[in-house]
Structure formats: C-alpha cells, structure tokens
Protein backbone atom coordinates (compact mmCIF):
# COMPACT_ATOMS: atom_id res chain seq x y z
CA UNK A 1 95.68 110.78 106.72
CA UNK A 2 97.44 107.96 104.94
CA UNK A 3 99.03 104.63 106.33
CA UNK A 4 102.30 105.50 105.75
CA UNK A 5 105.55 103.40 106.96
CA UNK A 6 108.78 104.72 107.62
CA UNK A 7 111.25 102.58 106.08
CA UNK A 8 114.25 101.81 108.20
CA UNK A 9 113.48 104.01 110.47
CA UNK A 10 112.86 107.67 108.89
CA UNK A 11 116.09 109.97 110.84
CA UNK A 12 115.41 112.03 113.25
CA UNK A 13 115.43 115.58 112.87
CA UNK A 14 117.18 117.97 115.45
CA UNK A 15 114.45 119.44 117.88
CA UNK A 16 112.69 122.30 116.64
CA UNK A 17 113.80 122.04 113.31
CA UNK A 18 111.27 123.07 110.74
CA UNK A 19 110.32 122.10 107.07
CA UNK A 20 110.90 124.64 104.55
CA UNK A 21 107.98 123.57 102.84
CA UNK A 22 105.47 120.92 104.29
CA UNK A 23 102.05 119.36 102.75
CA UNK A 24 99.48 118.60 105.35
CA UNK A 25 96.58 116.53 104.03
CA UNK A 26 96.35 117.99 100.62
CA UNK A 27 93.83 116.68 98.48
CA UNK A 28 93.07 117.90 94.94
CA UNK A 29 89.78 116.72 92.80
CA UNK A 30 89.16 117.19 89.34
CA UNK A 31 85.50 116.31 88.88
CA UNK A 32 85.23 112.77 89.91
CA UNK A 33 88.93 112.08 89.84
CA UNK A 34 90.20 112.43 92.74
CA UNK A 35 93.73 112.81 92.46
CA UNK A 36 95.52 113.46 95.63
CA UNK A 37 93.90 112.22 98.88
CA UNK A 38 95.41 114.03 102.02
CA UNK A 39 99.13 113.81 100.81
CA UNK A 40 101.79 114.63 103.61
CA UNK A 41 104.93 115.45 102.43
CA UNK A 42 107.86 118.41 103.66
CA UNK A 43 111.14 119.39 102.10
CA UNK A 44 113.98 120.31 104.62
CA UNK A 45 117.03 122.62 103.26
CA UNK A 46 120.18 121.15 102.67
CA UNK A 47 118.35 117.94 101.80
CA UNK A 48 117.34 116.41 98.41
CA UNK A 49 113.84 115.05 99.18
CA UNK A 50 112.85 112.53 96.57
CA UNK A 51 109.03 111.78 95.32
CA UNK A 52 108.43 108.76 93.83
CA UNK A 53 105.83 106.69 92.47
CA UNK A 54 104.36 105.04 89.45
CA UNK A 55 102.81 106.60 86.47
CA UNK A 56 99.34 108.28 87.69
CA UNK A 57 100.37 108.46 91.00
CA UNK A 58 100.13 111.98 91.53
CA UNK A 59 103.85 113.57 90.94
CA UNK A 60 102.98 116.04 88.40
CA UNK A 61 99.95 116.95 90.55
CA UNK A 62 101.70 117.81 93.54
CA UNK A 63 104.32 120.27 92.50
CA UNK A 64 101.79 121.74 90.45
CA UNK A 65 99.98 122.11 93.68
CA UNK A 66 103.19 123.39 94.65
CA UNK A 67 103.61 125.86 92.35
CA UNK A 68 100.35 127.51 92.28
CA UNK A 69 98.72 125.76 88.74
CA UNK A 70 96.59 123.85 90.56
CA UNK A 71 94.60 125.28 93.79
CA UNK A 72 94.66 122.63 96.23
CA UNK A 73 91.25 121.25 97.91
CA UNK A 74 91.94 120.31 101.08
CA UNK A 75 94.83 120.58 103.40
CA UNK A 76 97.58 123.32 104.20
CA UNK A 77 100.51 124.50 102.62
CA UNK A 78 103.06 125.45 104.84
CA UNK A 79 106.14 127.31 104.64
CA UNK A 80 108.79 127.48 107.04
CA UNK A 81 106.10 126.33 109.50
CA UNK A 82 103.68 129.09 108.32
CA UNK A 83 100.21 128.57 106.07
CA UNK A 84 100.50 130.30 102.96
CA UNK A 85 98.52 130.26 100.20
CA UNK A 86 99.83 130.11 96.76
CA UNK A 87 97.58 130.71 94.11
CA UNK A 88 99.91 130.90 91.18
CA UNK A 89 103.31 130.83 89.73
CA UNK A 90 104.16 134.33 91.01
CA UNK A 91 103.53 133.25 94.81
CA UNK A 92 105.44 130.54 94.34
CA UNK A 93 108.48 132.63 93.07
CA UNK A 94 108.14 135.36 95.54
CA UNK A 95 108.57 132.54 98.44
CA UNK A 96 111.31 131.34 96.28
CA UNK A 97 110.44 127.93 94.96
CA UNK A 98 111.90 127.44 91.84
CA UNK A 99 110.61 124.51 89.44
CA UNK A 100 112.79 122.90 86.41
CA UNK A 101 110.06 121.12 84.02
CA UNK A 102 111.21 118.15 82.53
CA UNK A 103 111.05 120.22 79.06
CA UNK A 104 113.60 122.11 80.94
CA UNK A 105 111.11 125.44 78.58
CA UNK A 106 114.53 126.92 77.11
CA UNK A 107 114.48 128.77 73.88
CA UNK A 108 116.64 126.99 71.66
CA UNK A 109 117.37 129.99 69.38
CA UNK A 110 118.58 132.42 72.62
CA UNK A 111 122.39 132.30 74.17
CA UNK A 112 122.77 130.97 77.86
CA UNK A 113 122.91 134.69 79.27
CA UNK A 114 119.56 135.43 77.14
CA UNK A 115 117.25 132.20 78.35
CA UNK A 116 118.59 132.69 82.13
CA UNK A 117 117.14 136.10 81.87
CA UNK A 118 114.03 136.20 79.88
CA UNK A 119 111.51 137.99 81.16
CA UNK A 120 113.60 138.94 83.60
CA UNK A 121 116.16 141.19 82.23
CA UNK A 122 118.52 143.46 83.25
CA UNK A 123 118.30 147.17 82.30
CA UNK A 124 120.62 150.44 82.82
CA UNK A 125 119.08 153.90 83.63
CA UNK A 126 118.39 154.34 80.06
CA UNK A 127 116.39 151.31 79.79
CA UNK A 128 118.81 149.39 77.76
CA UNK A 129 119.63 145.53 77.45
CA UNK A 130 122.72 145.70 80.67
CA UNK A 131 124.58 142.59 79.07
CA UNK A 132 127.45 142.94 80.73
CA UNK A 133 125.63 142.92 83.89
CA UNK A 134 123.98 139.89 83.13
CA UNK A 135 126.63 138.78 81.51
CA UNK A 136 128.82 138.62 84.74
CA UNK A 137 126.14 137.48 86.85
CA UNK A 138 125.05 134.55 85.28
CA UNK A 139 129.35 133.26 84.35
CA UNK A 140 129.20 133.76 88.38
CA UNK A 141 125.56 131.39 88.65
CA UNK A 142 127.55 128.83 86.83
CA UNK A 143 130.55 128.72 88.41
CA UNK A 144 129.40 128.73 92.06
CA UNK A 145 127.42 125.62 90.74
CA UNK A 146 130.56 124.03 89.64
CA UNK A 147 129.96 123.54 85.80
CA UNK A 148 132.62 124.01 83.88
CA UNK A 149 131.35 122.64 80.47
CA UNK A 150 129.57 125.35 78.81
CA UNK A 151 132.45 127.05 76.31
CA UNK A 152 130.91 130.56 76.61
CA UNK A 153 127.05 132.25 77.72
CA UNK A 154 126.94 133.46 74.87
CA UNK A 155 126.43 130.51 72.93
CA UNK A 156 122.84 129.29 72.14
CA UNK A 157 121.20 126.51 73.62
CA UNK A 158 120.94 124.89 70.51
CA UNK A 159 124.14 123.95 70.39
CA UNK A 160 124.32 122.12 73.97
CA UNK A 161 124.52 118.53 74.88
CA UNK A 162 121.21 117.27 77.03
CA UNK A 163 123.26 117.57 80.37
CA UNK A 164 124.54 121.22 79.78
CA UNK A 165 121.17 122.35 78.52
CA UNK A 166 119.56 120.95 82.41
CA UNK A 167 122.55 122.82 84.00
CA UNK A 168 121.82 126.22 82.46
CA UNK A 169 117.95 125.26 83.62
CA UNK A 170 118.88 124.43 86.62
CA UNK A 171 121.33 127.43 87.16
CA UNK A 172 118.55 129.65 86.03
CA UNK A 173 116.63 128.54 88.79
CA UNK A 174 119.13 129.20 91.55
CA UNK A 175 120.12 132.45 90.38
CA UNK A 176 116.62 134.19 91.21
CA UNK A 177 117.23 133.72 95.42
CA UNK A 178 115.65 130.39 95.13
CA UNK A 179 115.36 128.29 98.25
CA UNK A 180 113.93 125.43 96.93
CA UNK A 181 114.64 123.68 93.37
CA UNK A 182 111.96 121.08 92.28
CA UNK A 183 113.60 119.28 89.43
CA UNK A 184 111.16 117.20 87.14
CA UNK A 185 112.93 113.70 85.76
CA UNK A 186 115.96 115.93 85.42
CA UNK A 187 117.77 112.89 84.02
CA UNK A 188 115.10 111.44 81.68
CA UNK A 189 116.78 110.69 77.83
CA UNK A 190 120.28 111.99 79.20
CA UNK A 191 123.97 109.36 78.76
CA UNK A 192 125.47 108.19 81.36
CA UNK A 193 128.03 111.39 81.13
CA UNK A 194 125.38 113.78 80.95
CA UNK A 195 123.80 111.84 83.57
CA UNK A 196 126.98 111.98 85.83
CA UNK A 197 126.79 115.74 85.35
CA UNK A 198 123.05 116.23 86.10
CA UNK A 199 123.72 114.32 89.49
CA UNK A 200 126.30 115.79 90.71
CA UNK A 201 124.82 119.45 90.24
CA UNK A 202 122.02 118.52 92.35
CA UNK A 203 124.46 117.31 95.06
CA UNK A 204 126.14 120.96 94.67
CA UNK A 205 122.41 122.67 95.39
CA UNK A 206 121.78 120.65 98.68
CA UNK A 207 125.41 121.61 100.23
CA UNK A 208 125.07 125.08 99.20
CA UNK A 209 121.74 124.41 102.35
CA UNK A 210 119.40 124.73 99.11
CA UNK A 211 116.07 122.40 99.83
CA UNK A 212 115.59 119.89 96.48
CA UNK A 213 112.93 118.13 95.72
CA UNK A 214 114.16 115.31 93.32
CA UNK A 215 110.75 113.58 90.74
CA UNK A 216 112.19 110.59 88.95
CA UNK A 217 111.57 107.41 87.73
CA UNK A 218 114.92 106.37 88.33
CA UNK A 219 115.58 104.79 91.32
CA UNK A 220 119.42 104.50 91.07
CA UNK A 221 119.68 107.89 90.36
CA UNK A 222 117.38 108.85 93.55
CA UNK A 223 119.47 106.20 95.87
CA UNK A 224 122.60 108.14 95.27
CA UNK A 225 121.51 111.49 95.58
CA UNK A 226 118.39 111.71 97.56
CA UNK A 227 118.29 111.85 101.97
CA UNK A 228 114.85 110.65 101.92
CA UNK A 229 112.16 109.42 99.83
CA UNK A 230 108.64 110.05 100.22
CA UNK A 231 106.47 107.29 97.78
CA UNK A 232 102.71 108.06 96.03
CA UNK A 233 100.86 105.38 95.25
CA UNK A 234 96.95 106.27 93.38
CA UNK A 235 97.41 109.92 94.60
CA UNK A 236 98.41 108.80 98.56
CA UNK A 237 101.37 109.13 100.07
CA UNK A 238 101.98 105.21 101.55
CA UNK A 239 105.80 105.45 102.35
CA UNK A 240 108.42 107.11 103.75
CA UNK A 241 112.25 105.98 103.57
CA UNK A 242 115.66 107.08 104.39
CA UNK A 243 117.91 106.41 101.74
CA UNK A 244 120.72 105.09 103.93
CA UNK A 245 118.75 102.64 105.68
CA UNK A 246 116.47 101.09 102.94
CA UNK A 247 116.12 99.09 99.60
CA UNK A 248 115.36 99.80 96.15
CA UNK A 249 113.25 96.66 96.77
CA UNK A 250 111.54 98.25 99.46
CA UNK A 251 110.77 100.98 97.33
CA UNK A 252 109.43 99.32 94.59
CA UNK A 253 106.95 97.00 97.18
CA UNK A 254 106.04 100.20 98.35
CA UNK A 255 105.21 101.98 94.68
CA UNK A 256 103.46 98.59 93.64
CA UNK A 257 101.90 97.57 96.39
CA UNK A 258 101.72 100.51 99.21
CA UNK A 259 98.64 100.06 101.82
CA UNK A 260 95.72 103.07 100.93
CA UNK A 261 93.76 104.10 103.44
CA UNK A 262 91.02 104.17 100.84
CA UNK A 263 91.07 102.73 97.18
CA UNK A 264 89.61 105.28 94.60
CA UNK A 265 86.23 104.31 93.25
CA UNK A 266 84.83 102.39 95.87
CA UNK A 267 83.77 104.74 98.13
CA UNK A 268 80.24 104.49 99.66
CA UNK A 269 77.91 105.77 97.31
CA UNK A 270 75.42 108.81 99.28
CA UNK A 271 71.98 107.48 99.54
CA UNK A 272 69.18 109.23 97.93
C-alpha cells in the first residue's frame, strides 16, 4: 500500500465502528497510465470526508470508481464492511451513493419539482404525472435541508442563482434514500453568499448521520467543513489528516510533495 502519514494524529474511531464505504488498495489502469495505485480511502456517516489533491491526482478517477463508470483493477470495494461490486451507476444507487457532478447535470428549461424527478417520476394508478405528490415531497426535501431561498418548485432552474441551483442538486440527491453524497467542487465559480449557502448545506447532510465525501480545490472551504482529509498525490493516497489537529500548510506539503511508494514511469522494465 502507500506511505501514508496521519497528520496530527488521525482520531480514533469508537471500537467496532465500521466505514460505510472503504477503498482497499484500488488501482485502476488505462493502458499504460496507471492512474490509481492501491488507493485506501473510507467514508464514515455523519462525517464529511474530504479528498484532496492536485490536478491529475486521481479525484475524478476515484468516485468514478465509486460510482460504477470505471471498473476498478485491483483492490476491494467495501460497504459497510462488506465487498461489493459495483459495476455501474445503478449499483451504486441501489446501495445508495448519491454523486453531485460539478455540472451539477440540471435541465435548465425544467422547474425544481421536474429536474428532482426526472427519470424518476411519480405516477397515479392511471399512469399520470402525480405533481402534487411530488410536489409535496420534494417542498419537504428542501426544507428538512434547511434552504429557504428557492421562491417556489415550480420555478425553473434557469432562473436560480449558482448556490440555489447546487442546493436543488444536492437535495435531489438526498431525497432518493441516499446514504452517502459525493459532492464534486460543489463551490467552484460560486460568491461568497452562494458559497456561505453551499457550506452550510453540507454541514446539514453530515448531522442528519449522512456520510459526505467533500472533492475540492479549496482548502478553506474543506478546513471548515470537512472531519478528515484524505490527500492523492500522482494517483496515491500519501496523507491522512484530521481537520482539527492540522494545517492548511501541512496539506499543501502533503499535495506537493507527499512520499510515493513508487513514482509512475520508472518502474523496472520486464526483461525479454
């Protein structure tokens, strides 16, 4: 596995408590790339987990991973201390992970109630559209998550600020029995108001005993919101921190300059 350190002093966790989801030496290729090399890495509920690293250092490859895009090489997926094997989006849902893309993928031209339903509406006996149904359910979504900023759901997207359109993604993905919520740079290109808002929604998920996984480039916003941070450096995990007890320095030493247990490209080349 990788060198990894555990900043500060990673906390302990109470005995026999078990990941929701853990990573155990996952490695993913494609051809000669190799571009996760035995990556550890667990989410606990009720915690926002943070991953971290520089451009290229394997982020979007592991929740891909995660979600069942990419078929991992090597290693074990496990869930709530379990193997399972998830080969695509639909595992992934059924086990209830739930992943907000940085394009956040809502239609611009559809009301709140309408994008936090496609493809997965509801119908009466008839098979009709049961908007009030949906209606109902997702004013209910949005109000047990605290956000109070959308006018009505049946307004269109198009019309929301950058903050309210991640809350309706975000509330999308906790409506469907969701247990754990990967959010993707939720606060890239967002004010500081919009930012505020983002934050403090993903705050809501982990004391509702939610699991979060938090990807960001944004350090300050990961230092206030995040219990630990796990760090990838050239597809390895090299670093593992509680928040309360480290650095943004030691962070960044550890994104820039994190030991590998083996550098990519200078492997031994077989002999013929």
């Amino acid at each position: 596995m990788t060198a990894t350190t555990d900043g500060g002093g990673l906390r302990e966790q109470p005995a026999g408590a078990v990941a929701l989801l853990e990573l155990k030496g996952v490695s993913k290729r494609f051809g000669a790339v190799q571009a996760l090399h035995e990556v550890d890495f667990d989410v606990r509920a009720g915690e926002v987990t943070a991953l971290v690293g520089d451009n290229g250092a394997g982020k979007s490859v592991t929740i891909k991973c995660i979600a069942g895009i990419y078929p991992i090489d090597d290693g074990e997926v496990l869930w709530e201390g379990r193997p399972v094997t998830i080969s695509g989006p639909k595992d992934a849902s059924a086990l209830g992970i739930e992943i907000v893309y940085q394009d956040l993928a809502l239609a611009d031209n559809l009301d709140v109630v309408q994008n936090m339903y496609l493809g997965r509406e509801e119908t009466t006996r008839l098979r009709a559209l049961d908007e009030t149904k949906m209606e109902r359910r997702c004013s209910k979504t949005l109000a047990s998550l605290s956000v109070t900023t959308i006018r009505s759901v049946r307004q269109t997207v198009a019309g929301l600020s950058g903050g309210q359109r991640q809350s309706i993604a975000v509330a999308k993905a906790v409506m469907w029995n969701s247990r754990l919520v990967i959010l993707d740079e939720p606060t890239a290109a967002l004010g500081v108001a919009q930012t505020r808002q983002v934050l403090d929604l993903v705050k809501r998920l982990a004391e509702q005993g939610l699991a979060v996984m938090l990807v960001s480039h944004n350090l300050h916003d990961i230092f206030e919101v995040a219990d630990r941070i796990t760090v990838l450096r050239l597809g390895q995990d090299v670093a593992r921190f509680n928040t309360k007890q480290t650095t943004q320095r030691e962070v960044v030493e550890a994104i820039t300059a994190g030991t590998l247990s083996t550098v990519p490209g200078q492997e031994e080349a077989p002999v013929l």
